[in-house]
Protein backbone atom coordinates (compact mmCIF):
# COMPACT_ATOMS: atom_id res chain seq x y z
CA UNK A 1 -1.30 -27.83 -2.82
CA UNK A 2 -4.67 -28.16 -0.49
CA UNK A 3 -6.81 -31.52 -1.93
CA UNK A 4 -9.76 -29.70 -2.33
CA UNK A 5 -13.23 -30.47 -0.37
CA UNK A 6 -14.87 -30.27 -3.99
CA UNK A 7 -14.19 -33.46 -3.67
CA UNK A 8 -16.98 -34.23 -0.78
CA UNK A 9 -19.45 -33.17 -3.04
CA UNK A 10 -19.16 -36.93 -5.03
CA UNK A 11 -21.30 -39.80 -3.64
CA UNK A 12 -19.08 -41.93 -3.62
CA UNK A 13 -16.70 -39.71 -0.85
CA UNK A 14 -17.59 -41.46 2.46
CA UNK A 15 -17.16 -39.74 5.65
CA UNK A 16 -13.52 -40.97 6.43
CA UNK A 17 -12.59 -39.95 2.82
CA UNK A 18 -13.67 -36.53 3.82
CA UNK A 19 -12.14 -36.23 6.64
CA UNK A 20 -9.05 -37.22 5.58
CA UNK A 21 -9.01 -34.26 2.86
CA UNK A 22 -9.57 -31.90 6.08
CA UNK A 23 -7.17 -33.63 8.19
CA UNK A 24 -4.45 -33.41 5.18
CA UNK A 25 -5.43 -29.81 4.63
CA UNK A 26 -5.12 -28.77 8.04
CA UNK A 27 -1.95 -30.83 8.78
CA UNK A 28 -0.41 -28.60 5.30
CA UNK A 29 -1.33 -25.66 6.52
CA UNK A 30 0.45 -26.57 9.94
CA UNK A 31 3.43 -27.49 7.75
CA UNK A 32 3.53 -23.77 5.33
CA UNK A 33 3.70 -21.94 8.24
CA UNK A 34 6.76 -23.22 9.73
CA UNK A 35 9.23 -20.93 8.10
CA UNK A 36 12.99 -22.03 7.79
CA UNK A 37 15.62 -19.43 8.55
CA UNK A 38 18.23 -18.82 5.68
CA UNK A 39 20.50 -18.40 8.33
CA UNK A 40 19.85 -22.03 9.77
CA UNK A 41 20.62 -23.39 6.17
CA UNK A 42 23.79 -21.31 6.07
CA UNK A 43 25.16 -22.75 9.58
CA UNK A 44 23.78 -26.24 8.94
CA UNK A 45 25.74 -26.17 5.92
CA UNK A 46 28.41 -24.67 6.98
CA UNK A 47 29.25 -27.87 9.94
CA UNK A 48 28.07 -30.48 7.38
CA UNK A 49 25.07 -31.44 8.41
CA UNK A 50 21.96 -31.50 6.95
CA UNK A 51 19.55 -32.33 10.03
CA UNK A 52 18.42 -30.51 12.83
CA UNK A 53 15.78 -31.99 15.10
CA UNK A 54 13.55 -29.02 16.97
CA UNK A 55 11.20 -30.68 19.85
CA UNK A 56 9.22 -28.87 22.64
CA UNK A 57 9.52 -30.55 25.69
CA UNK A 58 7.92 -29.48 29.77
CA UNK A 59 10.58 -27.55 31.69
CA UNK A 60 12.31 -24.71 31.46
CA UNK A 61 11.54 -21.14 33.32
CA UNK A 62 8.55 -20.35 32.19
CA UNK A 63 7.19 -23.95 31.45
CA UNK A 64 8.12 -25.37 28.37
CA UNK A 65 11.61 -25.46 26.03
CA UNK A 66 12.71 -25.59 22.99
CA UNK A 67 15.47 -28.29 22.28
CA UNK A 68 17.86 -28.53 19.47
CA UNK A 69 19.97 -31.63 18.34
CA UNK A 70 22.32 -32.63 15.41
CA UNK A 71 20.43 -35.89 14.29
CA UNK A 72 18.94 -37.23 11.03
CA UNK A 73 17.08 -40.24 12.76
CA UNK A 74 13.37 -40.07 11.57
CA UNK A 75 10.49 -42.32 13.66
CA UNK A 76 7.08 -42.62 12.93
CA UNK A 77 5.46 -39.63 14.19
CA UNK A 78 8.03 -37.36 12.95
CA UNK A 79 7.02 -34.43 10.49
CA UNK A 80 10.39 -33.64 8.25
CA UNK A 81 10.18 -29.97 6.71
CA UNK A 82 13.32 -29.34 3.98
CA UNK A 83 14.04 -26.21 2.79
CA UNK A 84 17.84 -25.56 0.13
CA UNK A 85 19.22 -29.40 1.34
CA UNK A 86 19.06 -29.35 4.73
CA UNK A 87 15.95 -30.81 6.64
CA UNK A 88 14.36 -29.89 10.21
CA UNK A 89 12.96 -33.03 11.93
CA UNK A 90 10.11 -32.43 14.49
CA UNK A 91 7.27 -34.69 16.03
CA UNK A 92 3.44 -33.30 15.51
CA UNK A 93 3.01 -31.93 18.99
CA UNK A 94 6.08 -30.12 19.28
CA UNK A 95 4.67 -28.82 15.80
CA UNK A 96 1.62 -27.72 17.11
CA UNK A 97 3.75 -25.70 19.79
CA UNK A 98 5.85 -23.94 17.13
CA UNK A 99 3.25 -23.40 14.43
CA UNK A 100 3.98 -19.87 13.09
CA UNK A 101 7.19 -19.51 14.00
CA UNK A 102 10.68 -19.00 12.60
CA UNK A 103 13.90 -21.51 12.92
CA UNK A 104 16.77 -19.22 12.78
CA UNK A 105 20.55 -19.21 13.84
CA UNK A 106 21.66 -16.19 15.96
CA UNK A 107 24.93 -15.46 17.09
CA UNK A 108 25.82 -12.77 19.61
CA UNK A 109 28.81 -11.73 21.28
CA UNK A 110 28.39 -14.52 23.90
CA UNK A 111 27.05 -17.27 22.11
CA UNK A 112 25.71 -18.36 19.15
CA UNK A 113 22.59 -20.92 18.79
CA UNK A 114 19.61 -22.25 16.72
CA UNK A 115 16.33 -20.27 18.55
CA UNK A 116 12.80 -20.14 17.34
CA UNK A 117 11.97 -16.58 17.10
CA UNK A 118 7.62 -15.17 16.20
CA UNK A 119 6.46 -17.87 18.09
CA UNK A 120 2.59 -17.03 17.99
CA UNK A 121 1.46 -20.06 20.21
CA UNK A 122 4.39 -18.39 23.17
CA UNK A 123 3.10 -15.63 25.74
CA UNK A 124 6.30 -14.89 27.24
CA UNK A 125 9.18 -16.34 27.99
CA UNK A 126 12.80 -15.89 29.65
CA UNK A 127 15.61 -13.97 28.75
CA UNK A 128 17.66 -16.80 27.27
CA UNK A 129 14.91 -17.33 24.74
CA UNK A 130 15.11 -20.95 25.31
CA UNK A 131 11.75 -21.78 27.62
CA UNK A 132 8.46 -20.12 27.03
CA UNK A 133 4.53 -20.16 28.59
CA UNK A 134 1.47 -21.02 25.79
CA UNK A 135 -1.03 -18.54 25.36
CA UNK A 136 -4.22 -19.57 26.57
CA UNK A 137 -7.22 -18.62 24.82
């Protein structure tokens, strides 16, 4: 699904048409490697909804936190990623926090929630699962 840079090859591709084909092709990339839990699908079906928004936001223990809410609202700088009928709504930088990772319902003995699970872009994080540090390279 990548446009292809054979394109840049044609005098006629300026610059910004270039870029654009490697902005697109990163952004996809970005977007195939956030993988969608069946288990999310199952429990978003199962309560009738069909939306979850996933953002990253500062706080937390260990720095940053992952934040989950029932809501199909969409703005402008929101990616939407749908997998079986239900969609996950996210803005790019929370994106860029998660890429890699896995949306996925878990339910224990004490409680059951969405979590993000594989997380390459996390170093650690707290025992809750909730907050997380970025690795710095």
């Amino acid at each position: 699904y990548y446009i292809t840079n054979n394109l840049s090859h044609c005098d006629d591709m300026s610059l910004i048409g270039r870029l654009a084909v490697k902005a697109f092709n990163a952004h996809f990339r970005k977007l195939s490697q956030l993988v969608i839990d069946p288990s999310t699908v199952q429990q978003l079906k199962s309560i009738e909804e069909r939306s979850l928004r996933v953002t990253v936001d500062g706080g937390g223990c260990s720095g940053f936190q992952y934040k989950f809410e029932i809501n199909d609202a969409v703005g402008d700088e929101d990616v939407v990623l749908e997998k079986d009928g239900i969609r996950i709504i996210t803005d790019k930088i929370s994106l860029d926090f998660m890429t890699g990772s896995t949306i996925e319902y878990h339910e224990e003995l004490i409680r059951a929630a969405f979590r993000v699970v594989d997380n390459p872009q996390a170093e650690e994080g707290c025992s809750c699962g909730v907050s997380f540090s970025v690795k710095i390279d």
